[in-house]
Protein backbone atom coordinates (compact mmCIF):
# COMPACT_ATOMS: atom_id res chain seq x y z
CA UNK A 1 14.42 -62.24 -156.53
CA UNK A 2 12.57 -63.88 -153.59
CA UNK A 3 9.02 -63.75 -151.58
CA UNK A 4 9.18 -61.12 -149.40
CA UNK A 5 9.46 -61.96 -145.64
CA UNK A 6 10.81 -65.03 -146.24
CA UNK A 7 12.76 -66.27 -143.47
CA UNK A 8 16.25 -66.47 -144.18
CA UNK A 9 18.33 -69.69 -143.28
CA UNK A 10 22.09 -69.34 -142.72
CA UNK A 11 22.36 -71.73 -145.99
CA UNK A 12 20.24 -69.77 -148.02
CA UNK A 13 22.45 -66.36 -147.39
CA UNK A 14 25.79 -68.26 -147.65
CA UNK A 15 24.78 -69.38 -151.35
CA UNK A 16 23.50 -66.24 -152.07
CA UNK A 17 26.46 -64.13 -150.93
CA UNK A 18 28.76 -66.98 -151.65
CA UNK A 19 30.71 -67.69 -148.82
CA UNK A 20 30.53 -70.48 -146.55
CA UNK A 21 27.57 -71.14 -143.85
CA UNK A 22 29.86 -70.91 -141.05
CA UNK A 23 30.96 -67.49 -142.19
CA UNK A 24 27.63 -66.17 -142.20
CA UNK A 25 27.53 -67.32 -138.71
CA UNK A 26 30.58 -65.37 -137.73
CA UNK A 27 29.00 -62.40 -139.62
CA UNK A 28 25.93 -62.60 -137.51
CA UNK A 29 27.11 -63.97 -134.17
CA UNK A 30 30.90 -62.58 -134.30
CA UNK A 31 31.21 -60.05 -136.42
CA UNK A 32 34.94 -58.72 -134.93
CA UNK A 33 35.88 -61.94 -136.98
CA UNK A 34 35.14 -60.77 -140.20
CA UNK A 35 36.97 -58.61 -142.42
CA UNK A 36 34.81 -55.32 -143.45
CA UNK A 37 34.26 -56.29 -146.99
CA UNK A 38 32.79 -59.94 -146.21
CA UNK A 39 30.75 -58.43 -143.60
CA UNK A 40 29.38 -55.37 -146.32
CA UNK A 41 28.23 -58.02 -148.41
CA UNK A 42 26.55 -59.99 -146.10
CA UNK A 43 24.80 -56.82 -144.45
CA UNK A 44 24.34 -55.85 -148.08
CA UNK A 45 22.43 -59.16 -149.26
CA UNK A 46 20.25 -59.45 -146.12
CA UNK A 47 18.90 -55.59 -146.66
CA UNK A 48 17.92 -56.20 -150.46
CA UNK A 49 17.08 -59.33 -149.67
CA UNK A 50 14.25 -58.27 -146.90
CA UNK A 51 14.67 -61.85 -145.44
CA UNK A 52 13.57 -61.99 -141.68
CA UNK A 53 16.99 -63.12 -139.86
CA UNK A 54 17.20 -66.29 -137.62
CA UNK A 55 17.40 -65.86 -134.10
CA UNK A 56 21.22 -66.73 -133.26
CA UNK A 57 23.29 -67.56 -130.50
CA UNK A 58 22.95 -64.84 -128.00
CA UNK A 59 26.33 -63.57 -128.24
CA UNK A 60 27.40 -59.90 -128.09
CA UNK A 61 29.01 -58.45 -130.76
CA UNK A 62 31.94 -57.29 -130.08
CA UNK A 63 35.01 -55.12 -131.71
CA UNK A 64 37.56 -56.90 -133.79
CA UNK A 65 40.68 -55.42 -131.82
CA UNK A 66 38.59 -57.03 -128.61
CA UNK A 67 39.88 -60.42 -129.51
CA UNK A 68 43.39 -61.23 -128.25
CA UNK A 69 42.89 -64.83 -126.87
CA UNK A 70 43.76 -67.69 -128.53
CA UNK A 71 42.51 -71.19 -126.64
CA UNK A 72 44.26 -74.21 -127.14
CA UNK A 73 42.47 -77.02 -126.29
CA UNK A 74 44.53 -80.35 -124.88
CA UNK A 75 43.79 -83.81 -124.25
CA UNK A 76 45.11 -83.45 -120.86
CA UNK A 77 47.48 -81.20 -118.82
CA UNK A 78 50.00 -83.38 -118.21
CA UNK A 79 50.64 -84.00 -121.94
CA UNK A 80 54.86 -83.92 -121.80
CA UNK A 81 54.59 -82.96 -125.69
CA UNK A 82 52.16 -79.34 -124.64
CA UNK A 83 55.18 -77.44 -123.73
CA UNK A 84 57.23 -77.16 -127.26
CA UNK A 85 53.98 -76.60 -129.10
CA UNK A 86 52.94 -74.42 -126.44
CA UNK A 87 56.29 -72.47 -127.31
CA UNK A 88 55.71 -72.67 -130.69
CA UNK A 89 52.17 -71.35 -130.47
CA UNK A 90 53.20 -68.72 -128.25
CA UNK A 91 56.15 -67.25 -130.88
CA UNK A 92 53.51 -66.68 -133.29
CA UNK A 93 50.59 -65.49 -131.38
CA UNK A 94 53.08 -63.00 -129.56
CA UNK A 95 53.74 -61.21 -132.89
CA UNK A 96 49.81 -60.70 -133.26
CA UNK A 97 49.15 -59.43 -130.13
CA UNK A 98 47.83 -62.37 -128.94
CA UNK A 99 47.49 -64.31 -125.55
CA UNK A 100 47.21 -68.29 -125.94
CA UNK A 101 45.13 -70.19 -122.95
CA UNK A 102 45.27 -73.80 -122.31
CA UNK A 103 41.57 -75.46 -121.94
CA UNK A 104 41.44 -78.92 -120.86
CA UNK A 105 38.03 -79.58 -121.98
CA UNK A 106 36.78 -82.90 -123.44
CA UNK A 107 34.55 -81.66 -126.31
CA UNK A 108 31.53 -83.51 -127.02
CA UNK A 109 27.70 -83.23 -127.07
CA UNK A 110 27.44 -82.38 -123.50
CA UNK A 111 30.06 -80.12 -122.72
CA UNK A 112 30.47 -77.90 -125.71
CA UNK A 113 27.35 -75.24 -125.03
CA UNK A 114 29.24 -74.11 -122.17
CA UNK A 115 33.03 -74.60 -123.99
CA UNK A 116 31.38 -72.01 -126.36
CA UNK A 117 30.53 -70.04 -123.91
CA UNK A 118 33.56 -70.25 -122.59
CA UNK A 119 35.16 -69.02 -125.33
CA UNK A 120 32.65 -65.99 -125.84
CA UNK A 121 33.54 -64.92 -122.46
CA UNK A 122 37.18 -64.76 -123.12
CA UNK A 123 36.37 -63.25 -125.97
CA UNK A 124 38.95 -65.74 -127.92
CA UNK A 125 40.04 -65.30 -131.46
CA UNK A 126 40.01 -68.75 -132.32
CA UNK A 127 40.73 -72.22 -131.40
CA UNK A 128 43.93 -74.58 -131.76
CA UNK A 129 42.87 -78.18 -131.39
CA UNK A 130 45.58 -80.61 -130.14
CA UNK A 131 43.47 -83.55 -129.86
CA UNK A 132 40.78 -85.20 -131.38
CA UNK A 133 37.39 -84.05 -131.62
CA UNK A 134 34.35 -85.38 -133.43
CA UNK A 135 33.06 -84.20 -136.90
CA UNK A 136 29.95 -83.43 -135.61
CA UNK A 137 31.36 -80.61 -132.52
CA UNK A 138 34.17 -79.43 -135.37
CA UNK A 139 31.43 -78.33 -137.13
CA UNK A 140 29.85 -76.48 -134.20
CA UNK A 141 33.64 -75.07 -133.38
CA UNK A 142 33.88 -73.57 -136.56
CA UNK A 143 30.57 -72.30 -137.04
CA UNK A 144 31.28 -69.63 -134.48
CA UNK A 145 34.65 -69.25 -134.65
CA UNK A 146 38.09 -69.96 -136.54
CA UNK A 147 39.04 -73.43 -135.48
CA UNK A 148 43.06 -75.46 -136.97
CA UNK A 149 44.04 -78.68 -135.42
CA UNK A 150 47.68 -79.40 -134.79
CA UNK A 151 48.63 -82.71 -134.38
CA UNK A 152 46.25 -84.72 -133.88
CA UNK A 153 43.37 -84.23 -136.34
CA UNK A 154 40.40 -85.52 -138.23
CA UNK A 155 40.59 -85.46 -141.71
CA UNK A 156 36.76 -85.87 -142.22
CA UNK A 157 36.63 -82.65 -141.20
CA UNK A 158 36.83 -79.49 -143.78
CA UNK A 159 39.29 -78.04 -141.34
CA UNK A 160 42.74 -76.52 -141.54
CA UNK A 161 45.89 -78.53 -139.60
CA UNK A 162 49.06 -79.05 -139.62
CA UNK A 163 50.32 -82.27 -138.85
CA UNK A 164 53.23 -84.91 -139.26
CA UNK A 165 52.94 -87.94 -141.79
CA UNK A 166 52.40 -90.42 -138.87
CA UNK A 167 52.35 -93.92 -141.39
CA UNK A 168 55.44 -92.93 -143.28
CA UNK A 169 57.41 -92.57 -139.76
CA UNK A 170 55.99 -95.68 -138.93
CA UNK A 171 57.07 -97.60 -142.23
CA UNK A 172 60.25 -96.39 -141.36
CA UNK A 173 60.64 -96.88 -137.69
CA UNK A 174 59.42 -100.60 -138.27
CA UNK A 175 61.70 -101.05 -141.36
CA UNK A 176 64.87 -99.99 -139.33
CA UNK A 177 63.68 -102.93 -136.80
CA UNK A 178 63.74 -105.56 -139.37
CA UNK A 179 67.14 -104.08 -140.71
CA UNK A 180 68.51 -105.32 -137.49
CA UNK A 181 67.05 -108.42 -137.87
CA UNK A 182 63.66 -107.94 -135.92
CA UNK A 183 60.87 -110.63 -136.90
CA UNK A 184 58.65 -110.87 -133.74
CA UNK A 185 57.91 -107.03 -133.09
CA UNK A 186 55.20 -105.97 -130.93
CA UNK A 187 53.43 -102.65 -131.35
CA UNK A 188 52.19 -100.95 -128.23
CA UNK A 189 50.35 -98.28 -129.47
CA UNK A 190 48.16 -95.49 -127.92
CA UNK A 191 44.08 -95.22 -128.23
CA UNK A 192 42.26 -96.50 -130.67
CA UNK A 193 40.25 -93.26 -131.14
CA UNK A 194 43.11 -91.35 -132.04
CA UNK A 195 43.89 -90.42 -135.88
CA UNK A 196 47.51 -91.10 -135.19
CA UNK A 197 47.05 -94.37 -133.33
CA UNK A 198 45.12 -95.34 -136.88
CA UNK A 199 47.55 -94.28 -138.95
CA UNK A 200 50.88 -95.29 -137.20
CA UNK A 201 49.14 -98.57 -136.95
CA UNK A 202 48.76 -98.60 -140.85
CA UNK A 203 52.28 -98.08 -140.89
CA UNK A 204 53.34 -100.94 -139.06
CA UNK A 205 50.94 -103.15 -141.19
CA UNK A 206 52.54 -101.98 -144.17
CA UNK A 207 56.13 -102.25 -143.20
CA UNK A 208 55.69 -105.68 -142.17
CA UNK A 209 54.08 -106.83 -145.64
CA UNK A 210 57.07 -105.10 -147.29
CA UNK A 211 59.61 -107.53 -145.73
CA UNK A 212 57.02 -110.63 -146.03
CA UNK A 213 56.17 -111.32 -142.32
CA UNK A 214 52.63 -112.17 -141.42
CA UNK A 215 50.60 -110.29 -139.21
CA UNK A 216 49.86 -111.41 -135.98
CA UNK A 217 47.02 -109.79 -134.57
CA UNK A 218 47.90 -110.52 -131.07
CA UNK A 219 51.24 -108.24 -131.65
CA UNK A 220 49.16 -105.03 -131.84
CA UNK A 221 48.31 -103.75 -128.44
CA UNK A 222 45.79 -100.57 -127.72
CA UNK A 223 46.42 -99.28 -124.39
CA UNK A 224 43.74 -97.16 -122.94
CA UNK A 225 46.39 -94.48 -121.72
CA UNK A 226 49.28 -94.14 -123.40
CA UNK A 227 51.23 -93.51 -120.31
CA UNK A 228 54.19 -95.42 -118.20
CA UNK A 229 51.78 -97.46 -116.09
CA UNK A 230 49.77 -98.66 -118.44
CA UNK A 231 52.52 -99.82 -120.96
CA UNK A 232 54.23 -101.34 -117.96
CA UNK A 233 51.80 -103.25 -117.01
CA UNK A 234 51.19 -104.65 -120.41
CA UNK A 235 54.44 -105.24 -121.85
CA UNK A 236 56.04 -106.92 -118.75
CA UNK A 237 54.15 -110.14 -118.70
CA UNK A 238 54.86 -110.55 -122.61
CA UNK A 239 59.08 -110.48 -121.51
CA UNK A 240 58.25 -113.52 -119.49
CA UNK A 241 58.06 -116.37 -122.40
CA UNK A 242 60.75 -117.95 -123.96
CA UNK A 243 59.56 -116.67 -127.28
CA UNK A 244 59.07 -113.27 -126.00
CA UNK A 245 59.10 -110.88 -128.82
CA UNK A 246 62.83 -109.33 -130.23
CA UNK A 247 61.95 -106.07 -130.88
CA UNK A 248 58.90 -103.15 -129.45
CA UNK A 249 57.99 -100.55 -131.65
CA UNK A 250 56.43 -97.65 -129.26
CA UNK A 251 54.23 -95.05 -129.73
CA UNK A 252 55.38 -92.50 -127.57
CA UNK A 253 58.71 -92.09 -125.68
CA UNK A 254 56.99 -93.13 -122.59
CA UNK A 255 55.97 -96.36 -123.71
CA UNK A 256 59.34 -97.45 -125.16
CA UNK A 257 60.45 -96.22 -121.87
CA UNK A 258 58.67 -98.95 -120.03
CA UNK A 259 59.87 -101.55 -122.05
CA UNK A 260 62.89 -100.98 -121.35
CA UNK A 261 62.13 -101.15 -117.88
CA UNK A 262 60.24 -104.08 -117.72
CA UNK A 263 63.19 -106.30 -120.39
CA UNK A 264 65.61 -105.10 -117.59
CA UNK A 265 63.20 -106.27 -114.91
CA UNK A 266 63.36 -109.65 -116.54
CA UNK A 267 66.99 -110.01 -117.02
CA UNK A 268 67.15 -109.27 -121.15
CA UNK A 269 69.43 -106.86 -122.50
CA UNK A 270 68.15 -103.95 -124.69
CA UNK A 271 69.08 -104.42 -127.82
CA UNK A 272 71.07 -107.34 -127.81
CA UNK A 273 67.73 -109.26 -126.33
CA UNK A 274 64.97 -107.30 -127.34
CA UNK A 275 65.28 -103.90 -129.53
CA UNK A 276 62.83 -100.93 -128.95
CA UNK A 277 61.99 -97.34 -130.72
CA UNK A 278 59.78 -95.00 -129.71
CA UNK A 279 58.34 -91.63 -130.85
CA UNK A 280 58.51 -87.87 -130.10
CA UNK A 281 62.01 -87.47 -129.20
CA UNK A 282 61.21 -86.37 -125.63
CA UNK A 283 64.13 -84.96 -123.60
CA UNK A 284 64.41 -87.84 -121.60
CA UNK A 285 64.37 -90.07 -124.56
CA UNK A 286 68.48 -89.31 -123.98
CA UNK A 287 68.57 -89.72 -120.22
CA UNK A 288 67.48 -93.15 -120.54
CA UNK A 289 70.14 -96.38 -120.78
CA UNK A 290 69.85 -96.95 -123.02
CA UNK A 291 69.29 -93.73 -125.02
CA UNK A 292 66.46 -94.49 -127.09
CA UNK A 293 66.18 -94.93 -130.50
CA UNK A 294 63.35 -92.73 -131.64
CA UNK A 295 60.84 -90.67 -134.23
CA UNK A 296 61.41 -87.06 -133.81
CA UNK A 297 58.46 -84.81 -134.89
CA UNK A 298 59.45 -80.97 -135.20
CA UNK A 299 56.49 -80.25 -132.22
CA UNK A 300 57.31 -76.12 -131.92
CA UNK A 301 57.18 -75.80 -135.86
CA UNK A 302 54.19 -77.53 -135.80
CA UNK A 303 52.64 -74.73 -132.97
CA UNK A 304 53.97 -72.19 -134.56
CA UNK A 305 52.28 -72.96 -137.86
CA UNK A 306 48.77 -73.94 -136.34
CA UNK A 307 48.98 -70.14 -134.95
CA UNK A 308 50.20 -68.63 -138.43
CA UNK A 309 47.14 -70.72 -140.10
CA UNK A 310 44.76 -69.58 -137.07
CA UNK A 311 45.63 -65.90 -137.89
CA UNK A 312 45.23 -66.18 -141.40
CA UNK A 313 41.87 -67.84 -140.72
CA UNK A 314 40.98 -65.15 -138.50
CA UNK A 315 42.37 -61.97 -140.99
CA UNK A 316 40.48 -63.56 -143.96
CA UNK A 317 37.75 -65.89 -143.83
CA UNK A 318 37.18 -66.31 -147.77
CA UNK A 319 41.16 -67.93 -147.27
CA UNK A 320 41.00 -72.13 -148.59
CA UNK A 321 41.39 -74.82 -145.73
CA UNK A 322 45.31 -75.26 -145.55
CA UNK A 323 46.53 -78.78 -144.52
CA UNK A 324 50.41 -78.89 -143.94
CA UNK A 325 52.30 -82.56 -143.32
CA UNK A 326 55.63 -81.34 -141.79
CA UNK A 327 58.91 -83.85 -141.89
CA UNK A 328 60.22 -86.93 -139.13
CA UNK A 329 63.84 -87.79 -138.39
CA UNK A 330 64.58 -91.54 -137.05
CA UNK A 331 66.80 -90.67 -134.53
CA UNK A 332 69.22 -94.12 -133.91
CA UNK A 333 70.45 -94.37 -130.64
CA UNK A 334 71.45 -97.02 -128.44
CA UNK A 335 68.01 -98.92 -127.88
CA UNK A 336 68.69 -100.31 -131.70
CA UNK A 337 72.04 -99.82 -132.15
């Protein structure tokens, strides 16, 4: 079929077996991560074959049962929304044995060598993603091990996830604004390098050409850190004109918490001054007067399924790439109402 002593390439054996590259990896480098039939046929093809292997990643092989860690990579620790997926995550991996372990690392050219062997050393079953990583380290991810994003994701990326439809809340959040009457709204929205600050950002694009009002540019701020300091410092000075805008769509509960902090610091009333939504539905998204009016995105179901898709990854590697868009609420509370 083919010269003898040929090297083999990792491409050349996928097309011949018919799987994918990255599954040949796992076969070679990971083989507890395979079911026995995949991992026959591979065996199988490289024996008749006679192609010379590729040296690999020096990892040990190890036994299938081994693997009872799932990692769960965050943008950062103090993330309010980690707990309820961390719940969710943790209902599902519990029923497989599993233990899930928060990493904190920012994945990129330099770092993810030693993430991977990281991950080797904890002898993880797979990786849940909840933030965003480049196409280019996905692909490095996945060729050693399963790999589903939750939340945030990259859809360049042949990847499972499970995510929320982040332009649709938007369209709606926006739309309930200029129901009350809203024509000057500001979006403060989180970093640009996020999918969902892309998206959400879409969505307030669109829902303003729906009612007819023209874009201003200037109305669409990027913080750098979507946290209560940063969206303090940014709104505040914009509550100081006359013409200061009459409504603040948020992109997290934080930030529509500081505006309505900083309208109160300048002596406008929220709504009957200014009206503001944000998103998540955090608990304190209730303690706050007032209450704010707000997206809410079911964050344990999403968890729970990134696990359920992570296991099915790991049982059955021939399984398609599932993507799964789970539904919002607008929750109307008293920062609109």
């Amino acid at each position: 079929m083919s010269d003898a002593g040929k090297k083999l390439t990792v491409a050349d054996l996928a097309k011949e077996v018919g799987v994918s590259p990255a599954t040949i990896s796992r076969v070679l480098n990971h083989s507890h991560l395979v079911n026995k039939d995949t991992y026959d046929k591979v065996m199988e093809a490289i024996d008749r074959l006679g192609y010379e292997i590729p040296e690999q990643r020096d990892f040990q092989l190890r036994k299938r049962n081994d693997s009872n860690i799932v990692a769960v990579n965050l943008s950062s620790f103090s993330d309010i929304d980690c707990a309820e997926y961390m719940n969710g995550i943790q209902t599902s991996s519990y029923r497989y044995g599993w233990t899930p372990v928060l990493t904190q690392d920012p994945l990129n050219v330099h770092t993810i060598d030693a993430y991977l062997r990281t991950l080797q050393n904890m002898r993880a079953a797979g990786v849940i993603l909840l933030n965003h990583v480049q196409t280019e380290i996905l692909d490095q991810l996945t060729a050693e091990l399963p790999v589903v994003q939750c939340g945030e994701y990259n859809e360049n990326a042949s990847l499972p996830y499970v995510g929320i439809d982040d332009q649709s809340a938007t369209r709606m959040a926006v739309s309930h604004l200029i129901s009350r009457g809203a024509r000057k709204i500001v979006f403060v929205n989180g970093p640009s390098r996020f999918h969902y600050a892309q998206v959400r950002r879409r969505g307030f694009e669109q829902a303003l050409r729906n009612a007819g009002i023209e874009l201003d540019p200037s109305c669409i701020v990027s913080l750098s850190e979507a946290n209560f300091a940063m969206a303090h410092t940014f709104i505040s000075p914009m509550l100081t004109f006359q013409d200061h805008p009459d409504a603040i769509f948020a992109a997290n509960d934080t930030i529509a918490y500081a505006a309505i902090v900083a309208a109160k610091e300048q002596g406008l009333r929220v709504p009957e001054d200014i009206c503001v939504i944000g998103f998540g539905n955090q608990e304190f998204s209730i303690m706050s007067v007032p209450k704010i009016t707000t997206v809410s995105q079911p964050r344990f179901q999403l968890g729970f399924i990134a696990c359920e898709l992570l296991h099915e990854q790991w049982a059955n590697q021939a399984m398609p790439t599932q993507n799964i868009i789970l539904n919002t609420e607008l929750i109307i509370r008293g920062s609109t109402k």
